[in-house]
Protein backbone atom coordinates (compact mmCIF):
# COMPACT_ATOMS: atom_id res chain seq x y z
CA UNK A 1 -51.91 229.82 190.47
CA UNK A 2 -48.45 228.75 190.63
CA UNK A 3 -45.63 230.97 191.68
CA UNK A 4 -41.88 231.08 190.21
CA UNK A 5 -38.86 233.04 191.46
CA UNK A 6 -37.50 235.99 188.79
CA UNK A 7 -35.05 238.28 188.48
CA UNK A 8 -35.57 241.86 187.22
CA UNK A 9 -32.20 243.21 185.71
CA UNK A 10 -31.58 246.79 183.72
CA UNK A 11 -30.80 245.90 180.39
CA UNK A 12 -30.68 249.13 179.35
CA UNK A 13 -27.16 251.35 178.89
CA UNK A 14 -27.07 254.18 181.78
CA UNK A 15 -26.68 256.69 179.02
CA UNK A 16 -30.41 255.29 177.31
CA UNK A 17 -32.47 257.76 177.41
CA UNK A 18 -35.63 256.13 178.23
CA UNK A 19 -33.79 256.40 181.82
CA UNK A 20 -34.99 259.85 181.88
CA UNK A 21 -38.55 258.89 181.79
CA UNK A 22 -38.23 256.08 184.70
CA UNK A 23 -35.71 255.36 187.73
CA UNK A 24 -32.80 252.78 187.42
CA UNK A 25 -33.86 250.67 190.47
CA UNK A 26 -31.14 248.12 189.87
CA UNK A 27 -31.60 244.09 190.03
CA UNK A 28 -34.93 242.95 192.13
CA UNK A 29 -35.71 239.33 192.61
CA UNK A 30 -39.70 238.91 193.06
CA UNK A 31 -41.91 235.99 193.39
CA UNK A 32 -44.85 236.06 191.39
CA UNK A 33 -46.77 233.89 187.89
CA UNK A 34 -45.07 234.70 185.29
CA UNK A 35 -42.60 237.24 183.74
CA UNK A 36 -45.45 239.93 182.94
CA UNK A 37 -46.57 239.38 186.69
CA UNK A 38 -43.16 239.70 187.71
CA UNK A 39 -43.06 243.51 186.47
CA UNK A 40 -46.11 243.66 187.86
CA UNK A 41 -44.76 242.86 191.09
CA UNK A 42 -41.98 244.63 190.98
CA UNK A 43 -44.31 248.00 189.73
CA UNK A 44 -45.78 247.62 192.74
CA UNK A 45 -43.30 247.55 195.12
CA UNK A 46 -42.39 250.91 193.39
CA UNK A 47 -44.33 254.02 196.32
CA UNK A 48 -47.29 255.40 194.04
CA UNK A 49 -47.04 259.31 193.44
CA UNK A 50 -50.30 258.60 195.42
CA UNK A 51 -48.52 257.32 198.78
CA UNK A 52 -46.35 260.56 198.54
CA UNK A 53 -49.36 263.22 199.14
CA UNK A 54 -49.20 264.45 195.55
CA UNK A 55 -52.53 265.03 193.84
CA UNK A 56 -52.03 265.06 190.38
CA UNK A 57 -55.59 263.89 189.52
CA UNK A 58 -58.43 261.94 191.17
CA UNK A 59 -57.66 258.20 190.63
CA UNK A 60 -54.41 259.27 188.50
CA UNK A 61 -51.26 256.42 189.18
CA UNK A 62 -47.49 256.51 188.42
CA UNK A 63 -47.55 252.48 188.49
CA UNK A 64 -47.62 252.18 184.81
CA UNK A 65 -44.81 254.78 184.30
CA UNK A 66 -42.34 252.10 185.93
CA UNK A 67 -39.00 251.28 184.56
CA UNK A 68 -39.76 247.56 185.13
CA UNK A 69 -43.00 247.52 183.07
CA UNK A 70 -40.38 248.77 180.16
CA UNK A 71 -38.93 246.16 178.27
CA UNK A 72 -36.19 248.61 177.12
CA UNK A 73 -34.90 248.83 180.28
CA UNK A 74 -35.49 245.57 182.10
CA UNK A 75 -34.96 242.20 181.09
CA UNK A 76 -37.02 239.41 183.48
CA UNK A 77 -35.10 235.94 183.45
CA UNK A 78 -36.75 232.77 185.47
CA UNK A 79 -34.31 231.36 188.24
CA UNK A 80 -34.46 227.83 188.40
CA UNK A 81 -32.44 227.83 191.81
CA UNK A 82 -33.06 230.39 193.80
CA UNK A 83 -32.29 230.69 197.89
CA UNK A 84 -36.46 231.96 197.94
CA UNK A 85 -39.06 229.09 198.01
CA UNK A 86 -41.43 229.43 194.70
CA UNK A 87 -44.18 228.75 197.27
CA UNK A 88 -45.47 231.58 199.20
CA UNK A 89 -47.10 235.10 198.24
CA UNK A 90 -46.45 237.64 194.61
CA UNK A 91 -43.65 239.69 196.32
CA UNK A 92 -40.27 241.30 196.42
CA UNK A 93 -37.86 238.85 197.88
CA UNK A 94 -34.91 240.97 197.12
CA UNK A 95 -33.72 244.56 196.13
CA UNK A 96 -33.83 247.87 197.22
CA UNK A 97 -36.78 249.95 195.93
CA UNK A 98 -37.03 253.86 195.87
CA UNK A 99 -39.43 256.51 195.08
CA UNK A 100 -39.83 256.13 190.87
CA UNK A 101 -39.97 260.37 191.16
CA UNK A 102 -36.88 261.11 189.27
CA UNK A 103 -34.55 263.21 191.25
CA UNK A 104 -34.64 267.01 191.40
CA UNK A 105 -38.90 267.26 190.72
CA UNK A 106 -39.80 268.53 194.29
CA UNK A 107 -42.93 270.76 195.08
């Protein structure tokens, strides 16, 4: 399928409080086939409470729990020029992505 460059911006005020529920990870830029793949994309470029050695439950994810799966928080806009090559792999191309795990949970 073909691939289109997208950028991942908080729409959301800092004061929302669906903030409290997911991470502000800022603006991303991803490759991937369409705006619903490009949270998708972005999701998983998120670590997975998984990757960190937490065991909440066999099989249980935090990738659905990601601020850029919420459309409250994150509006997804289609570049049509872009410095990134549509052509290539679903991928982050650009941002910095941290642990989702809001700040101050710690075992």
């Amino acid at each position: 399928m073909e691939t289109r460059i997208y950028k991942l911006t908080p729409s959301a005020a800092d004061w929302d409080p669906n903030w409290d529920l997911a991470k502000n990870q800022g603006e991303v830029i991803v490759r991937a086939q369409s705006p619903a793949d490009a949270r998708i994309v972005a999701s998983e470029a998120e670590p997975d409470f998984l990757d960190t050695g937490g065991k909440p439950a066999e099989g249980a994810s935090t990738r659905n729990a990601s601020a850029f799966r919420d459309e409250k928080l994150y509006a997804v806009a289609e570049l049509s020029s872009s410095e990134f090559s549509a052509e290539g792999p679903r991928e982050l191309l650009r941002g910095s992505i941290g642990n989702p795990l809001k700040a101050g949970f710690s075992s």
